[in-house]
PDB file of N, CA and C in Angstrom:
ATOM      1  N   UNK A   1      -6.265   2.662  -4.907  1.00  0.00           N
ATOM      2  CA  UNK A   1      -6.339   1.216  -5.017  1.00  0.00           C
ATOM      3  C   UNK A   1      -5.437   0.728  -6.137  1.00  0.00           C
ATOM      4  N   UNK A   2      -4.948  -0.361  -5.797  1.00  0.00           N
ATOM      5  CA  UNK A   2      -3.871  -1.312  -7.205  1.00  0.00           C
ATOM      6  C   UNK A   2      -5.156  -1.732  -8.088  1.00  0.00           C
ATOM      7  N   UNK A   3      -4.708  -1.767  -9.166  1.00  0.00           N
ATOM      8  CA  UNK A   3      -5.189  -2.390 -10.384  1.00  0.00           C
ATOM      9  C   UNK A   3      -5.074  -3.671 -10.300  1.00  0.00           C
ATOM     10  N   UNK A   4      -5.970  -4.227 -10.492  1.00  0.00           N
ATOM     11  CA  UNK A   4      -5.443  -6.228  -9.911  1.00  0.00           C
ATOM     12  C   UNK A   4      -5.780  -6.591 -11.695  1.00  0.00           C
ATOM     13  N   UNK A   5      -5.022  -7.608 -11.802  1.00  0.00           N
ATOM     14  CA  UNK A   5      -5.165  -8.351 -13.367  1.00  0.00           C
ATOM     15  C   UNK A   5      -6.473  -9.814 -12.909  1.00  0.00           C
ATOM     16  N   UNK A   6      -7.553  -9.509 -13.916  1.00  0.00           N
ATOM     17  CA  UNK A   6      -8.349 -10.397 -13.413  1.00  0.00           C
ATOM     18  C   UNK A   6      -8.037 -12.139 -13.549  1.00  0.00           C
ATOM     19  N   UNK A   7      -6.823 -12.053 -14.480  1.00  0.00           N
ATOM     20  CA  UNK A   7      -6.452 -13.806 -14.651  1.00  0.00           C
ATOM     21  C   UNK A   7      -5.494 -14.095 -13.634  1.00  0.00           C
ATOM     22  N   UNK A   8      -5.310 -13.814 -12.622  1.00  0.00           N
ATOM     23  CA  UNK A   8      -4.775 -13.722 -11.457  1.00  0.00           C
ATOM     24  C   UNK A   8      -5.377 -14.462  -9.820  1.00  0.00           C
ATOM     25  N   UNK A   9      -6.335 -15.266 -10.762  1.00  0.00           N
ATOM     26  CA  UNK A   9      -7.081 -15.603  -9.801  1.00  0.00           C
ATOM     27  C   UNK A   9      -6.721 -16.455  -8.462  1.00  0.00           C
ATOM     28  N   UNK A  10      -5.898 -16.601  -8.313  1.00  0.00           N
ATOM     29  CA  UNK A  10      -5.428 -17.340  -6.706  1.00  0.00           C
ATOM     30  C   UNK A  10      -4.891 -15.618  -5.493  1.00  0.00           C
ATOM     31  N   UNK A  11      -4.443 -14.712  -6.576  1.00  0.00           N
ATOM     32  CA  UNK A  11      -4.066 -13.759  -5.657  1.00  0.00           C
ATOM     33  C   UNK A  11      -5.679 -12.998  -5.559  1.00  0.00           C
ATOM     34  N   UNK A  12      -6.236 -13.225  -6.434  1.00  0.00           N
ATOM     35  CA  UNK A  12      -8.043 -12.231  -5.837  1.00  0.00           C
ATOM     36  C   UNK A  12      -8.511 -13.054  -4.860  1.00  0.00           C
ATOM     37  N   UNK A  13      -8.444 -14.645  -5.021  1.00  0.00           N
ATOM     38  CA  UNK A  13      -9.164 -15.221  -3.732  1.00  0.00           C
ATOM     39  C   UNK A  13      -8.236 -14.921  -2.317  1.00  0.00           C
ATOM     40  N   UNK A  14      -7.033 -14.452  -2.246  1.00  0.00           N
ATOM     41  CA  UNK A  14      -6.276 -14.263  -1.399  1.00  0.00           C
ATOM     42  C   UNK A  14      -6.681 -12.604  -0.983  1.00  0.00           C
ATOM     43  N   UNK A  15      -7.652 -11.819  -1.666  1.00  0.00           N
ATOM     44  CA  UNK A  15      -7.816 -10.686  -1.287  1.00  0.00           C
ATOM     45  C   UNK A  15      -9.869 -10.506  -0.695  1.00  0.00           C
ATOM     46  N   UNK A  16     -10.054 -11.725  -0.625  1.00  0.00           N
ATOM     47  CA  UNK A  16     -11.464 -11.760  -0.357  1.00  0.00           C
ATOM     48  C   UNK A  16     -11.983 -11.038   1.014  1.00  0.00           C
ATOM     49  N   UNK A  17     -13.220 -10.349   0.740  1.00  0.00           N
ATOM     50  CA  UNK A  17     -13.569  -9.401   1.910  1.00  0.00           C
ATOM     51  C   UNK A  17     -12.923  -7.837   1.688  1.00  0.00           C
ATOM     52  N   UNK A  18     -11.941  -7.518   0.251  1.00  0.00           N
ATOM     53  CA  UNK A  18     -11.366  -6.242   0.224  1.00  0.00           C
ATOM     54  C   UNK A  18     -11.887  -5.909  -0.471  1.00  0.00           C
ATOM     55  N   UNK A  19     -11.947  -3.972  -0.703  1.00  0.00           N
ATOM     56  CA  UNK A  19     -12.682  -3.249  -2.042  1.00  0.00           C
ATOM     57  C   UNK A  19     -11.606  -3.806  -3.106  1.00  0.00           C
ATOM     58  N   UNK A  20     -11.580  -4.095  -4.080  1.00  0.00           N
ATOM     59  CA  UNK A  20     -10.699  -3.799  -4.853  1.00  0.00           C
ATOM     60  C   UNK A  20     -11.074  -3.199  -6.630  1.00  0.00           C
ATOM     61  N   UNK A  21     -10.019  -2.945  -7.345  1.00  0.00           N
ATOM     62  CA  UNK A  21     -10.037  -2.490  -8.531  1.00  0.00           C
ATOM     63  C   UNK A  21      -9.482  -3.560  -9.629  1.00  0.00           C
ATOM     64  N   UNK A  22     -10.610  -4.107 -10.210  1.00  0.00           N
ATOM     65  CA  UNK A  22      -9.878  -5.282 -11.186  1.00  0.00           C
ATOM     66  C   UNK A  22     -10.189  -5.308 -12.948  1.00  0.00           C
ATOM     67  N   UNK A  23      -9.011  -5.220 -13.575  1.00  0.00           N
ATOM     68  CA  UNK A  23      -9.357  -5.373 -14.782  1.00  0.00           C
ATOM     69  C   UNK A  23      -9.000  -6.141 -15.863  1.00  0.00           C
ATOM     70  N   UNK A  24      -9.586  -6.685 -16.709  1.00  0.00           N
ATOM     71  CA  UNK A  24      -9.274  -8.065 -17.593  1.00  0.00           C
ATOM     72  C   UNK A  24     -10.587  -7.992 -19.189  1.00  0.00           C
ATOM     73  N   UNK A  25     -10.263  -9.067 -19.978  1.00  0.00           N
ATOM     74  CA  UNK A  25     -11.175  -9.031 -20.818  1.00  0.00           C
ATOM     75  C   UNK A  25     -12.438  -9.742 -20.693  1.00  0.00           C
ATOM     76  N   UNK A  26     -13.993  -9.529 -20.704  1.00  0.00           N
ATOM     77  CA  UNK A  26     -14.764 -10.483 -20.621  1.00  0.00           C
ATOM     78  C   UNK A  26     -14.786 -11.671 -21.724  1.00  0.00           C
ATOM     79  N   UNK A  27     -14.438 -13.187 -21.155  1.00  0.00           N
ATOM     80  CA  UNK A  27     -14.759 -13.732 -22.366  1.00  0.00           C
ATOM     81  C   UNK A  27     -15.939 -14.219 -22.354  1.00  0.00           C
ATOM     82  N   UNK A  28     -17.031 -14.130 -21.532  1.00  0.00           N
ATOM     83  CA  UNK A  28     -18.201 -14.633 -21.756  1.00  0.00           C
ATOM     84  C   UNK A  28     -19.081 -14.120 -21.126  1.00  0.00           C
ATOM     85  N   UNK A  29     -20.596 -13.906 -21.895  1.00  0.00           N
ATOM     86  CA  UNK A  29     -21.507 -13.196 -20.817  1.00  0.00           C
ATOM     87  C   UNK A  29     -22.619 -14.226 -20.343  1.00  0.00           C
ATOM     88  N   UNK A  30     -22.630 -14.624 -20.181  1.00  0.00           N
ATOM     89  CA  UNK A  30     -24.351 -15.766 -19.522  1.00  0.00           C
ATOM     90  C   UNK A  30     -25.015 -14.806 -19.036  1.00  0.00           C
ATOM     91  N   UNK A  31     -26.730 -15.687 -18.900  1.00  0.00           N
ATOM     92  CA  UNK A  31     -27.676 -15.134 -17.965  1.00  0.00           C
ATOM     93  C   UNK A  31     -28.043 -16.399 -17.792  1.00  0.00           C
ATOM     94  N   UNK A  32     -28.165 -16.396 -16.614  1.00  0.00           N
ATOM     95  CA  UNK A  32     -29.064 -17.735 -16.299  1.00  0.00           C
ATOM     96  C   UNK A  32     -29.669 -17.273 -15.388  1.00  0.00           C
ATOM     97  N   UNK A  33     -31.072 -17.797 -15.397  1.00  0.00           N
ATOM     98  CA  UNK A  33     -32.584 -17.288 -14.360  1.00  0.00           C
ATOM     99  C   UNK A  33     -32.193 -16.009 -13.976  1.00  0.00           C
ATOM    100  N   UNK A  34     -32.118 -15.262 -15.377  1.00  0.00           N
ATOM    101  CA  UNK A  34     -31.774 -13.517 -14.924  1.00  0.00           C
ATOM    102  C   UNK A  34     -30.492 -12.987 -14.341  1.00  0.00           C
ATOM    103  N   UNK A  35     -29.831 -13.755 -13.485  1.00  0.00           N
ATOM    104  CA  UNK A  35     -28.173 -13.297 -13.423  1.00  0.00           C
ATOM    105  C   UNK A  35     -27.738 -13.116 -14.448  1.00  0.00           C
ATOM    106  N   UNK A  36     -26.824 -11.827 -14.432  1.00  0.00           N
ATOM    107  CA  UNK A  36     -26.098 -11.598 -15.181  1.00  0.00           C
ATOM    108  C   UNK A  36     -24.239 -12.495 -14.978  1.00  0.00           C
ATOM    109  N   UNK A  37     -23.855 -13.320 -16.171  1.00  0.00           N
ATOM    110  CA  UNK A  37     -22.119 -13.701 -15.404  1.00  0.00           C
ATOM    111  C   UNK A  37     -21.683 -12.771 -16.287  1.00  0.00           C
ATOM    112  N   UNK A  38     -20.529 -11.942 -15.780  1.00  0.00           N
ATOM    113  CA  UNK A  38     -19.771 -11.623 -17.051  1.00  0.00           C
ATOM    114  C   UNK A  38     -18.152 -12.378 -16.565  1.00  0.00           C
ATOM    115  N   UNK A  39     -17.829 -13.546 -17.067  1.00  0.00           N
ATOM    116  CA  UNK A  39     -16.990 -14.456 -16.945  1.00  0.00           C
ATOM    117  C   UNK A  39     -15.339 -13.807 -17.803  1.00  0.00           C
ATOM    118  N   UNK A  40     -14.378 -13.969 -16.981  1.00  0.00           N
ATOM    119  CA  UNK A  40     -13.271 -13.755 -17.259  1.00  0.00           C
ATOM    120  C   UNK A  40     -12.118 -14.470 -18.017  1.00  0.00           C
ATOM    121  N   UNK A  41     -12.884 -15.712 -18.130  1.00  0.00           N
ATOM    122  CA  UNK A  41     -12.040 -16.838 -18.345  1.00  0.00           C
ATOM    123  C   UNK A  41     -12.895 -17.665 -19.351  1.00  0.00           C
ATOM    124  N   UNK A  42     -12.179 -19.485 -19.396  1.00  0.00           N
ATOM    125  CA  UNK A  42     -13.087 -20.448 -19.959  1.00  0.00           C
ATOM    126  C   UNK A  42     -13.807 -21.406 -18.395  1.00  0.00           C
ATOM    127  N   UNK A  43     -13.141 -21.048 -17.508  1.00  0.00           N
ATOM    128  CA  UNK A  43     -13.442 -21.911 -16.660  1.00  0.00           C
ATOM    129  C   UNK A  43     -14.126 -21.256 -15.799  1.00  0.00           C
ATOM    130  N   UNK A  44     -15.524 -20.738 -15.284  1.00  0.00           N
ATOM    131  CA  UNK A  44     -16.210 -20.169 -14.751  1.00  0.00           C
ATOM    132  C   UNK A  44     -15.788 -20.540 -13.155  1.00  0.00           C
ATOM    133  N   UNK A  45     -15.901 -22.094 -13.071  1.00  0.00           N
ATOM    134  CA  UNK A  45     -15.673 -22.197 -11.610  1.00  0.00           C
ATOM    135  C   UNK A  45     -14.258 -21.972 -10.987  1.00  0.00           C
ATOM    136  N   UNK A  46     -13.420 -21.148 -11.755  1.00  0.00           N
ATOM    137  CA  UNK A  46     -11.961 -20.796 -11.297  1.00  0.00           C
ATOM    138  C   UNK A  46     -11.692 -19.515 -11.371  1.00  0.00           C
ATOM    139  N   UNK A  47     -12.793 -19.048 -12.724  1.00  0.00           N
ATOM    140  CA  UNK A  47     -12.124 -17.668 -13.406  1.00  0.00           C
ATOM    141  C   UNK A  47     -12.678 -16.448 -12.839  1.00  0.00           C
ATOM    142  N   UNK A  48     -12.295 -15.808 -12.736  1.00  0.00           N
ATOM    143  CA  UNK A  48     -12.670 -14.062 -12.352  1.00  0.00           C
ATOM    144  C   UNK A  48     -14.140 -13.345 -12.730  1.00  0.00           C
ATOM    145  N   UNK A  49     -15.304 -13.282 -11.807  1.00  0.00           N
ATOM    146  CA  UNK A  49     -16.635 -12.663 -12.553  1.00  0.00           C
ATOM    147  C   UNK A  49     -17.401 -12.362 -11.829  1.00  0.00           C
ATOM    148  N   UNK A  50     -17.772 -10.948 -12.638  1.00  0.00           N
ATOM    149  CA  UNK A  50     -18.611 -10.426 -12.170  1.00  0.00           C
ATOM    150  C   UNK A  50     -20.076 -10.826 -12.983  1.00  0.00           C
ATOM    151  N   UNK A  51     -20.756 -10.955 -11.037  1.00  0.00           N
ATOM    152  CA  UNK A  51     -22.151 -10.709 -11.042  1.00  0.00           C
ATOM    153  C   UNK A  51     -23.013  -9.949 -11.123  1.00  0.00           C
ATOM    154  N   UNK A  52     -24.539  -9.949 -11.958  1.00  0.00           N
ATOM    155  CA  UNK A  52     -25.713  -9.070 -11.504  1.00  0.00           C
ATOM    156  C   UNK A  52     -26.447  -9.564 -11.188  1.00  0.00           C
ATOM    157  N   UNK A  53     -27.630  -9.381 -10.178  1.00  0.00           N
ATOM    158  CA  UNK A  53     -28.270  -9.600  -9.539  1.00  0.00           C
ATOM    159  C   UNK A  53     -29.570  -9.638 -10.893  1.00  0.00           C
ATOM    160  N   UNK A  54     -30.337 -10.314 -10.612  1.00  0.00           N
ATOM    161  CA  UNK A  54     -31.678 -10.274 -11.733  1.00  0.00           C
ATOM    162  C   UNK A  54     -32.356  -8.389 -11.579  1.00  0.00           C
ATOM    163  N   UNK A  55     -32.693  -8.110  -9.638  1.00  0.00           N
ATOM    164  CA  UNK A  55     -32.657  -7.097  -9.790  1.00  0.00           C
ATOM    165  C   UNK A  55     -32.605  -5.978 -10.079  1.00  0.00           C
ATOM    166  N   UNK A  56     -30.831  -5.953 -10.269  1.00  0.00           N
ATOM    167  CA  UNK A  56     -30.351  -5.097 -10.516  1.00  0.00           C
ATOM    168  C   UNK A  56     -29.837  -4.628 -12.355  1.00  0.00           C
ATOM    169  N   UNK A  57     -30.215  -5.618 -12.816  1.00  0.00           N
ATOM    170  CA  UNK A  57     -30.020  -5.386 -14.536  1.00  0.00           C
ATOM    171  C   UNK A  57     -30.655  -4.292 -15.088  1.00  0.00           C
ATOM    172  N   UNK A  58     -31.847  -3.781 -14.251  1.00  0.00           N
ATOM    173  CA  UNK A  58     -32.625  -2.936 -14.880  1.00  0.00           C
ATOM    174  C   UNK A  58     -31.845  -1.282 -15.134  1.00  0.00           C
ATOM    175  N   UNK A  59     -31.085  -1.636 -14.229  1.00  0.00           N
ATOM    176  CA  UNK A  59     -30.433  -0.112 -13.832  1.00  0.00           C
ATOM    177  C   UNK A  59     -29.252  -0.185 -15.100  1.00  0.00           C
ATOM    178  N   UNK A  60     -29.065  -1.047 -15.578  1.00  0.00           N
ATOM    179  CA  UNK A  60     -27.945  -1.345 -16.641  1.00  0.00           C
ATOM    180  C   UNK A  60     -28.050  -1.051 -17.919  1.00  0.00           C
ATOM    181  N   UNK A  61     -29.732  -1.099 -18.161  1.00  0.00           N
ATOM    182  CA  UNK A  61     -30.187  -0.834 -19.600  1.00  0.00           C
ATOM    183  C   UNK A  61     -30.366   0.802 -19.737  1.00  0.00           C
ATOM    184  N   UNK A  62     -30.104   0.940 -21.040  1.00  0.00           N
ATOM    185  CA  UNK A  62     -30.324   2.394 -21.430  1.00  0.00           C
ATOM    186  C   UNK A  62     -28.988   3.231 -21.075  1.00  0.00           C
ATOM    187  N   UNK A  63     -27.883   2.012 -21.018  1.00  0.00           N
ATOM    188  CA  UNK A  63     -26.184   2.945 -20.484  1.00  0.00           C
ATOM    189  C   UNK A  63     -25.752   3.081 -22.285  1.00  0.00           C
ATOM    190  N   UNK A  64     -26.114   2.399 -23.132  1.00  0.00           N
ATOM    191  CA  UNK A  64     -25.781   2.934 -24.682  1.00  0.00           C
ATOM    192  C   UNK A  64     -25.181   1.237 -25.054  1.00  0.00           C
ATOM    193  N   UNK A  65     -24.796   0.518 -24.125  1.00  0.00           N
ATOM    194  CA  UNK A  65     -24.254  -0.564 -24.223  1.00  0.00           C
ATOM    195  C   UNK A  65     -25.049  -2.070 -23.926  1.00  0.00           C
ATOM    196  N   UNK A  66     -25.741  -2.432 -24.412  1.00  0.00           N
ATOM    197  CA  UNK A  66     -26.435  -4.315 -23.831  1.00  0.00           C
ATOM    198  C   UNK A  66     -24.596  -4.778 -23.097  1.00  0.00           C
ATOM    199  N   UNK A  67     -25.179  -5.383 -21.880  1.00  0.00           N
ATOM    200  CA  UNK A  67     -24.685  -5.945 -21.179  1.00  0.00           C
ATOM    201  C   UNK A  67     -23.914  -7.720 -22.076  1.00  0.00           C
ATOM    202  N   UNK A  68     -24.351  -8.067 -23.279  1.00  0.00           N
ATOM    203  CA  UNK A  68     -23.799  -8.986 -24.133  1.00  0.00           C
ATOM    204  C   UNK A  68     -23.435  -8.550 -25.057  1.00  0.00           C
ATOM    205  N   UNK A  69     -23.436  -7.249 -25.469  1.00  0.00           N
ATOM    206  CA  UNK A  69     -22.485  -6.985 -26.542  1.00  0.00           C
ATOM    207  C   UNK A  69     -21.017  -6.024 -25.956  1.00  0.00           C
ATOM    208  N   UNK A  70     -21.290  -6.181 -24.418  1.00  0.00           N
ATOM    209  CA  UNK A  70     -19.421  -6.216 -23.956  1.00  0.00           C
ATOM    210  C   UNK A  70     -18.343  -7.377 -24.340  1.00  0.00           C
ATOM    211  N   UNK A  71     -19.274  -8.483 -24.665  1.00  0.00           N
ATOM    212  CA  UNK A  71     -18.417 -10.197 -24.563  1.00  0.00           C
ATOM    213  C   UNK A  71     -17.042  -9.407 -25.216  1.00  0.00           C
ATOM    214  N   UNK A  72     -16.326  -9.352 -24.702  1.00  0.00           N
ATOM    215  CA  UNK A  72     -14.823  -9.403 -25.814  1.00  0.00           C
ATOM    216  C   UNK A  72     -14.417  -8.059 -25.058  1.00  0.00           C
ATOM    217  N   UNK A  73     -14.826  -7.613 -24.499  1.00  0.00           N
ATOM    218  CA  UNK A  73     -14.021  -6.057 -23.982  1.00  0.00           C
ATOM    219  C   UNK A  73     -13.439  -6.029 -23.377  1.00  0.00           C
ATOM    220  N   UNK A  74     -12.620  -5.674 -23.184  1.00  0.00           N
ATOM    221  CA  UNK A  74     -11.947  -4.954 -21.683  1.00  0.00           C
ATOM    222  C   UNK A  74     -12.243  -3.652 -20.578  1.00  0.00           C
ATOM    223  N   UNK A  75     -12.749  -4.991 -19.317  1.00  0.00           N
ATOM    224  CA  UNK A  75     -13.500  -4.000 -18.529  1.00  0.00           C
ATOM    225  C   UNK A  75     -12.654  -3.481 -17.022  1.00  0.00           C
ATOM    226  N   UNK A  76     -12.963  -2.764 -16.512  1.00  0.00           N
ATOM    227  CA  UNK A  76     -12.359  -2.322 -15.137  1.00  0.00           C
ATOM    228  C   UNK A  76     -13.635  -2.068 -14.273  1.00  0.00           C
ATOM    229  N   UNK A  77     -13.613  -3.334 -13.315  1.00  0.00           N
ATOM    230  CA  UNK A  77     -14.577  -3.355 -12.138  1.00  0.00           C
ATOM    231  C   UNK A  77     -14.381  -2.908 -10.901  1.00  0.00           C
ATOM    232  N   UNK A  78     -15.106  -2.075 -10.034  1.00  0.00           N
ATOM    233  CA  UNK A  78     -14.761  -1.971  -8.576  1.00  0.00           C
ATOM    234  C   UNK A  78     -15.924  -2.427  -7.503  1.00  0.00           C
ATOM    235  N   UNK A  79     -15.347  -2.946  -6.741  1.00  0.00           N
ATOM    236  CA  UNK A  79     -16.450  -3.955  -5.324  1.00  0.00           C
ATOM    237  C   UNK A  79     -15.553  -4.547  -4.832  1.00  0.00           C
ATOM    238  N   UNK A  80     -16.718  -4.800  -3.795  1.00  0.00           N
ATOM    239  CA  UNK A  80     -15.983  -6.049  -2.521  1.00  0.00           C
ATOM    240  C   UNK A  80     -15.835  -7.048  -3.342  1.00  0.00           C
ATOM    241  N   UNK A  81     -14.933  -7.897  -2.984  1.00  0.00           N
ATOM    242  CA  UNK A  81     -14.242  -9.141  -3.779  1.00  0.00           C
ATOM    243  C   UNK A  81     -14.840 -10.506  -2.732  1.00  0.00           C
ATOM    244  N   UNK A  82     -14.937 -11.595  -3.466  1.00  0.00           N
ATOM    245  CA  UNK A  82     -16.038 -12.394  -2.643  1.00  0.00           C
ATOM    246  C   UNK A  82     -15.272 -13.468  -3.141  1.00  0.00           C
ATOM    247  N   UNK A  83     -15.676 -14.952  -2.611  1.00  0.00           N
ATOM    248  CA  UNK A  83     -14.827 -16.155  -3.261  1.00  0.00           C
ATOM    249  C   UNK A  83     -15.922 -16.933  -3.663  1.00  0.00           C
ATOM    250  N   UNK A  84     -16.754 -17.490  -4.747  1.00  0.00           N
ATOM    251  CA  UNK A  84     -17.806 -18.275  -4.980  1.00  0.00           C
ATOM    252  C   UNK A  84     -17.370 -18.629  -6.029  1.00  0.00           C
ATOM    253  N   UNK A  85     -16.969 -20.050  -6.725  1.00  0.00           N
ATOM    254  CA  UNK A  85     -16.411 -20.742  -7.785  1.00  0.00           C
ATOM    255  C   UNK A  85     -15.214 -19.612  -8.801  1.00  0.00           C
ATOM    256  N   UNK A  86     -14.448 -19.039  -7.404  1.00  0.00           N
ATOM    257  CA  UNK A  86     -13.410 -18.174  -8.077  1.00  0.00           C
ATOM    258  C   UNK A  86     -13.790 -17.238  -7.921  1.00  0.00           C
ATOM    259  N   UNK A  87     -12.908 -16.012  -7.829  1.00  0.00           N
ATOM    260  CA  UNK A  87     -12.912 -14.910  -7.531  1.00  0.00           C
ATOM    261  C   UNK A  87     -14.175 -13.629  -7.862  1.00  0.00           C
ATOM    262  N   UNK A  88     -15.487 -13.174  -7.373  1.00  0.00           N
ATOM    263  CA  UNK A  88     -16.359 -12.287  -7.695  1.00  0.00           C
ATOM    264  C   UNK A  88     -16.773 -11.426  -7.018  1.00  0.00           C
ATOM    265  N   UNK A  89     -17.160 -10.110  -8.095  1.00  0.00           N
ATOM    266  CA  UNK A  89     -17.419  -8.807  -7.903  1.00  0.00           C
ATOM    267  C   UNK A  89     -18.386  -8.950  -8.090  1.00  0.00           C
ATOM    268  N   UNK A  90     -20.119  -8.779  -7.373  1.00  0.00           N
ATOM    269  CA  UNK A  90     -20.942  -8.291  -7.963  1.00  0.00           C
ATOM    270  C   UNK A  90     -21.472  -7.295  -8.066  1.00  0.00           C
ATOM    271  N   UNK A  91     -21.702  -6.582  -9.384  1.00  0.00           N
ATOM    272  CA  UNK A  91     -21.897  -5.256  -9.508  1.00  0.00           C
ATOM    273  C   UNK A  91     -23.546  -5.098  -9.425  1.00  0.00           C
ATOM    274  N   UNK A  92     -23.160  -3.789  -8.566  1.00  0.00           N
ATOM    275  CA  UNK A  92     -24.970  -3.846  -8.153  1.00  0.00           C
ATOM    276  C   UNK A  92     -25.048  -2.132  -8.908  1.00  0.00           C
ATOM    277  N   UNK A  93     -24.403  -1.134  -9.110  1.00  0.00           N
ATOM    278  CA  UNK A  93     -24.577  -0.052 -10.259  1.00  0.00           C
ATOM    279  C   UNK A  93     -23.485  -0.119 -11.158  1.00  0.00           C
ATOM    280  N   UNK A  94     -24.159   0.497 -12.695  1.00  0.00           N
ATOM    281  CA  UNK A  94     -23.359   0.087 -13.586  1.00  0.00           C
ATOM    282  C   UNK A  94     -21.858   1.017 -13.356  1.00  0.00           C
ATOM    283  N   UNK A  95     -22.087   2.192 -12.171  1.00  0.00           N
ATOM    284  CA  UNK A  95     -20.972   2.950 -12.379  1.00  0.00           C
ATOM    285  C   UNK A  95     -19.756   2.083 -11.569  1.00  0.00           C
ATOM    286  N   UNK A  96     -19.850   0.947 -11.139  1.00  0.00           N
ATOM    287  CA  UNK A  96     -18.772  -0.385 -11.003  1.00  0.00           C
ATOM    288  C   UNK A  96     -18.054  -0.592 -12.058  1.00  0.00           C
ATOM    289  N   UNK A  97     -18.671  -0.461 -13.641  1.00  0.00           N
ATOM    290  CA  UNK A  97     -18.171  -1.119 -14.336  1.00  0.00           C
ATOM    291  C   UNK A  97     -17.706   0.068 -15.887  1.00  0.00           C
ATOM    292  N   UNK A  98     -16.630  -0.188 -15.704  1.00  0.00           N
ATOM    293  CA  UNK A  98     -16.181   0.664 -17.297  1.00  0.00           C
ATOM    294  C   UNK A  98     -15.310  -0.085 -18.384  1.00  0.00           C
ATOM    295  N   UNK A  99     -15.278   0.393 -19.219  1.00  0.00           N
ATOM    296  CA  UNK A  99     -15.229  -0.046 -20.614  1.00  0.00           C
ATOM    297  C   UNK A  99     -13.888   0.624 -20.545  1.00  0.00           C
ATOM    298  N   UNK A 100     -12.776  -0.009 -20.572  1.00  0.00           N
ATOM    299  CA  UNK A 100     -11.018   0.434 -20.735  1.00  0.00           C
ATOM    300  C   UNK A 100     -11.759   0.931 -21.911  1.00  0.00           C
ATOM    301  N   UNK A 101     -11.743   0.800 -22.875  1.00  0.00           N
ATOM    302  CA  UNK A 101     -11.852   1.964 -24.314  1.00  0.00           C
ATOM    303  C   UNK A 101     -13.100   2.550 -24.539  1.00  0.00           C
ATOM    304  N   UNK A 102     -14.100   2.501 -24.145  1.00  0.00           N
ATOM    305  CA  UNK A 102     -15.152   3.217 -23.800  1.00  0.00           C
ATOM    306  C   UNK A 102     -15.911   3.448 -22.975  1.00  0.00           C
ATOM    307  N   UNK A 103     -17.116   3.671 -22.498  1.00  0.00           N
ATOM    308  CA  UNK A 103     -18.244   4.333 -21.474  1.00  0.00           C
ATOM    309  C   UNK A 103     -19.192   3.573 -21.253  1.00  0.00           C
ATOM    310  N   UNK A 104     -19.003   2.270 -20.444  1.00  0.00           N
ATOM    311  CA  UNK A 104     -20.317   1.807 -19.729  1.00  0.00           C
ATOM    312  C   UNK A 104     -20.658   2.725 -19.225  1.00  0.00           C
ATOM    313  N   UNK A 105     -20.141   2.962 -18.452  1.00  0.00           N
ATOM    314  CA  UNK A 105     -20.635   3.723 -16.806  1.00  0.00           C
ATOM    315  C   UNK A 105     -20.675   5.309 -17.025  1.00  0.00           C
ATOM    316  N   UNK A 106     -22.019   5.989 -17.788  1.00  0.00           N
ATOM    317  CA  UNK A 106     -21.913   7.018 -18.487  1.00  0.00           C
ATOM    318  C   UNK A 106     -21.326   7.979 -17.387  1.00  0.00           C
ATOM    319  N   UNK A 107     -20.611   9.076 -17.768  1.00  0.00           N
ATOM    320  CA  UNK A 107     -20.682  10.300 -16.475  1.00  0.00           C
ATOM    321  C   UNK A 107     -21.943  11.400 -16.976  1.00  0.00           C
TER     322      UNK A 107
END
């Protein structure tokens, strides 16, 4: 798979419905009513982000990392690519998601 740049966002909505491999810095993490955003941008409804499911957060804890103290990292996500206020991945296991300089996604 290509490496897609996540501020690229008109060519990810042009790849919607594909697996792809995308990586960029998170600049913001929200939760709202338990979703996880991890937002790519300032503009949520344009910018590049991945979702968690309220669900699925549980499986996230105990990786060595809180899911808000990534804000500022640089991550590399893999999933189906979806179009909902801009381009999103939602990650449903944490092994979707790695840390360019370190180990979300323990091996």
């Amino acid at each position: 798979y290509a490496l897609r740049d996540a501020r690229a966002e008109q060519r990810l909505e042009a790849l919607e419905g594909t697996f792809q491999l995308v990586e960029g810095r998170i600049e913001e993490v929200a939760i709202i009513r338990g979703r996880v955003y991890l937002n790519f941008g300032e503009d949520f409804r344009q910018d590049f982000t991945i979702t968690i499911d309220p669900r699925d957060t549980g499986l996230f804890a105990g990786r060595g990392e809180s899911l808000r103290d990534i804000e500022g990292e640089k991550v590399r996500v893999r999933g189906w690519l979806d179009v909902f206020n801009g381009p999103v991945i939602e990650a449903t296991h944490p092994e979707q998601i790695e840390l360019v300089d370190g180990a979300l996604a323990r091996r």
